[in-house]
C-alpha atoms as a PDB file:
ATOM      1  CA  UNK A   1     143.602 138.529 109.792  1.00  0.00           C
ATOM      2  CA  UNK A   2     144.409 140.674 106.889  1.00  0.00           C
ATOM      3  CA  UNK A   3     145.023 144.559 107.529  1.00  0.00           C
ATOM      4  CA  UNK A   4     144.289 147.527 104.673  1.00  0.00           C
ATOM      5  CA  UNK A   5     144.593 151.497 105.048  1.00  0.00           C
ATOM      6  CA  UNK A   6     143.990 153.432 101.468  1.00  0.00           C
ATOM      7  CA  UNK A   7     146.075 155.907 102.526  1.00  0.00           C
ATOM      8  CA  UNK A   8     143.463 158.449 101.364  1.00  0.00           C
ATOM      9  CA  UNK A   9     141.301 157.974 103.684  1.00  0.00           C
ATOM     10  CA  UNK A  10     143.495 159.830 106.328  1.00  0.00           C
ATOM     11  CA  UNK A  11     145.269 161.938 103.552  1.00  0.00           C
ATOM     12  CA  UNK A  12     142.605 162.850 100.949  1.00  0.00           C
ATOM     13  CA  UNK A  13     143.906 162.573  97.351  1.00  0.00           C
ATOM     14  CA  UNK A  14     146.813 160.182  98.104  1.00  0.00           C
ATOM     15  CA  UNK A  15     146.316 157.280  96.397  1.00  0.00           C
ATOM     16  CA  UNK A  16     148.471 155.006  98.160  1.00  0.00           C
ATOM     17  CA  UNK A  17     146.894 151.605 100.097  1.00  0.00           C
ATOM     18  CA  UNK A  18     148.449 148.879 102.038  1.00  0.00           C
ATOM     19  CA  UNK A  19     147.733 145.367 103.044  1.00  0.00           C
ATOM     20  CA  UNK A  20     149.793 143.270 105.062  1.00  0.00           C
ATOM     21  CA  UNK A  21     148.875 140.248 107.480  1.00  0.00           C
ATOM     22  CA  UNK A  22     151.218 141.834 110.693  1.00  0.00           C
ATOM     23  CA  UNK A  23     149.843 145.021 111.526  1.00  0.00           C
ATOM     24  CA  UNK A  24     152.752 146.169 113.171  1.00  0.00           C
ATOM     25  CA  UNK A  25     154.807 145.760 109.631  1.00  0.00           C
ATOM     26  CA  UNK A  26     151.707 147.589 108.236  1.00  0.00           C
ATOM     27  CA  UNK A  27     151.915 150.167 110.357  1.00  0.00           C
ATOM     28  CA  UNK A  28     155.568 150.449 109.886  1.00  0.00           C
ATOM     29  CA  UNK A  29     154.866 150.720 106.093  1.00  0.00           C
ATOM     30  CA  UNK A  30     152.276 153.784 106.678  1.00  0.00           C
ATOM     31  CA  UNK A  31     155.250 155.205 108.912  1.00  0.00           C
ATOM     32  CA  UNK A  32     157.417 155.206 106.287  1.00  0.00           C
ATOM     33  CA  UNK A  33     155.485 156.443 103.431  1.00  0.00           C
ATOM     34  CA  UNK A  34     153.731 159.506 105.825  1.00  0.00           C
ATOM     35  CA  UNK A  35     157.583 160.477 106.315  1.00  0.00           C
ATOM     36  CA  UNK A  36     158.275 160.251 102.327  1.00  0.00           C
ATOM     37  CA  UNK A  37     155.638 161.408 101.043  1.00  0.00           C
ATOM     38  CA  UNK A  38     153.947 164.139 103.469  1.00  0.00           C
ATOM     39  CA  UNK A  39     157.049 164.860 105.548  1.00  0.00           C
ATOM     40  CA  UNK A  40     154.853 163.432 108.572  1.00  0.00           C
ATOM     41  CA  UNK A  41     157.698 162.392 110.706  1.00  0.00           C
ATOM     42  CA  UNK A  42     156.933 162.019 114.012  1.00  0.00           C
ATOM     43  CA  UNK A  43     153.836 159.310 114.804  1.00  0.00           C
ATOM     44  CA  UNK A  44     151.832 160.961 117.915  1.00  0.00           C
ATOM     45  CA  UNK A  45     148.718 159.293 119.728  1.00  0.00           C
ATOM     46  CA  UNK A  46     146.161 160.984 118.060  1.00  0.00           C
ATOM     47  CA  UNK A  47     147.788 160.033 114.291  1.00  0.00           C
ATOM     48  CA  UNK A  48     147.868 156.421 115.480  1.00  0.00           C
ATOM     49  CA  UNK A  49     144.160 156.753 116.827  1.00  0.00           C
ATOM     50  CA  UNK A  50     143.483 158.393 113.331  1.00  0.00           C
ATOM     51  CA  UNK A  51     145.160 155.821 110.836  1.00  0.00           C
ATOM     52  CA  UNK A  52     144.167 152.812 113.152  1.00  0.00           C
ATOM     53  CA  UNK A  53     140.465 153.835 113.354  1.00  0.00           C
ATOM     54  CA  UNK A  54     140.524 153.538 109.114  1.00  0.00           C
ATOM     55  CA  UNK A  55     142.689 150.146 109.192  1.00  0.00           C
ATOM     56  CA  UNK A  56     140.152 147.368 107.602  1.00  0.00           C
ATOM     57  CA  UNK A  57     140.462 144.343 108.783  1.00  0.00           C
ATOM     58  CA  UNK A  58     139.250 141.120 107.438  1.00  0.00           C
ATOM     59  CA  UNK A  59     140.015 137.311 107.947  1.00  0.00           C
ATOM     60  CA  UNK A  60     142.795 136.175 106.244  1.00  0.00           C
END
């Protein structure tokens, strides 16, 4: 299984995406970059339910 988030699609007008086979690496990718990038730095339940409801997924 292959996971994808454009982050833009929970942050309009950021253009950054990520793919990664482990969704718990991809997640921890997202983490990282909403702390860089939109000083998001604490993860609650309703941003997980919001960046895992626009997480693709596809066979791999």
């Amino acid at each position: 299984m292959i996971f994808r988030l454009a982050c833009g699609d929970v942050m309009p007008g950021c253009a950054a995406s990520f793919v990664n086979a482990d969704k718990s690496l991809l997640l921890e990718e997202v983490a990282r970059h909403a702390a860089a990038e939109h000083g998001l730095t604490e993860v609650t339940p309703e941003v997980l339910t919001a960046v895992d409801a626009r997480i693709v997924r596809s066979p791999g």
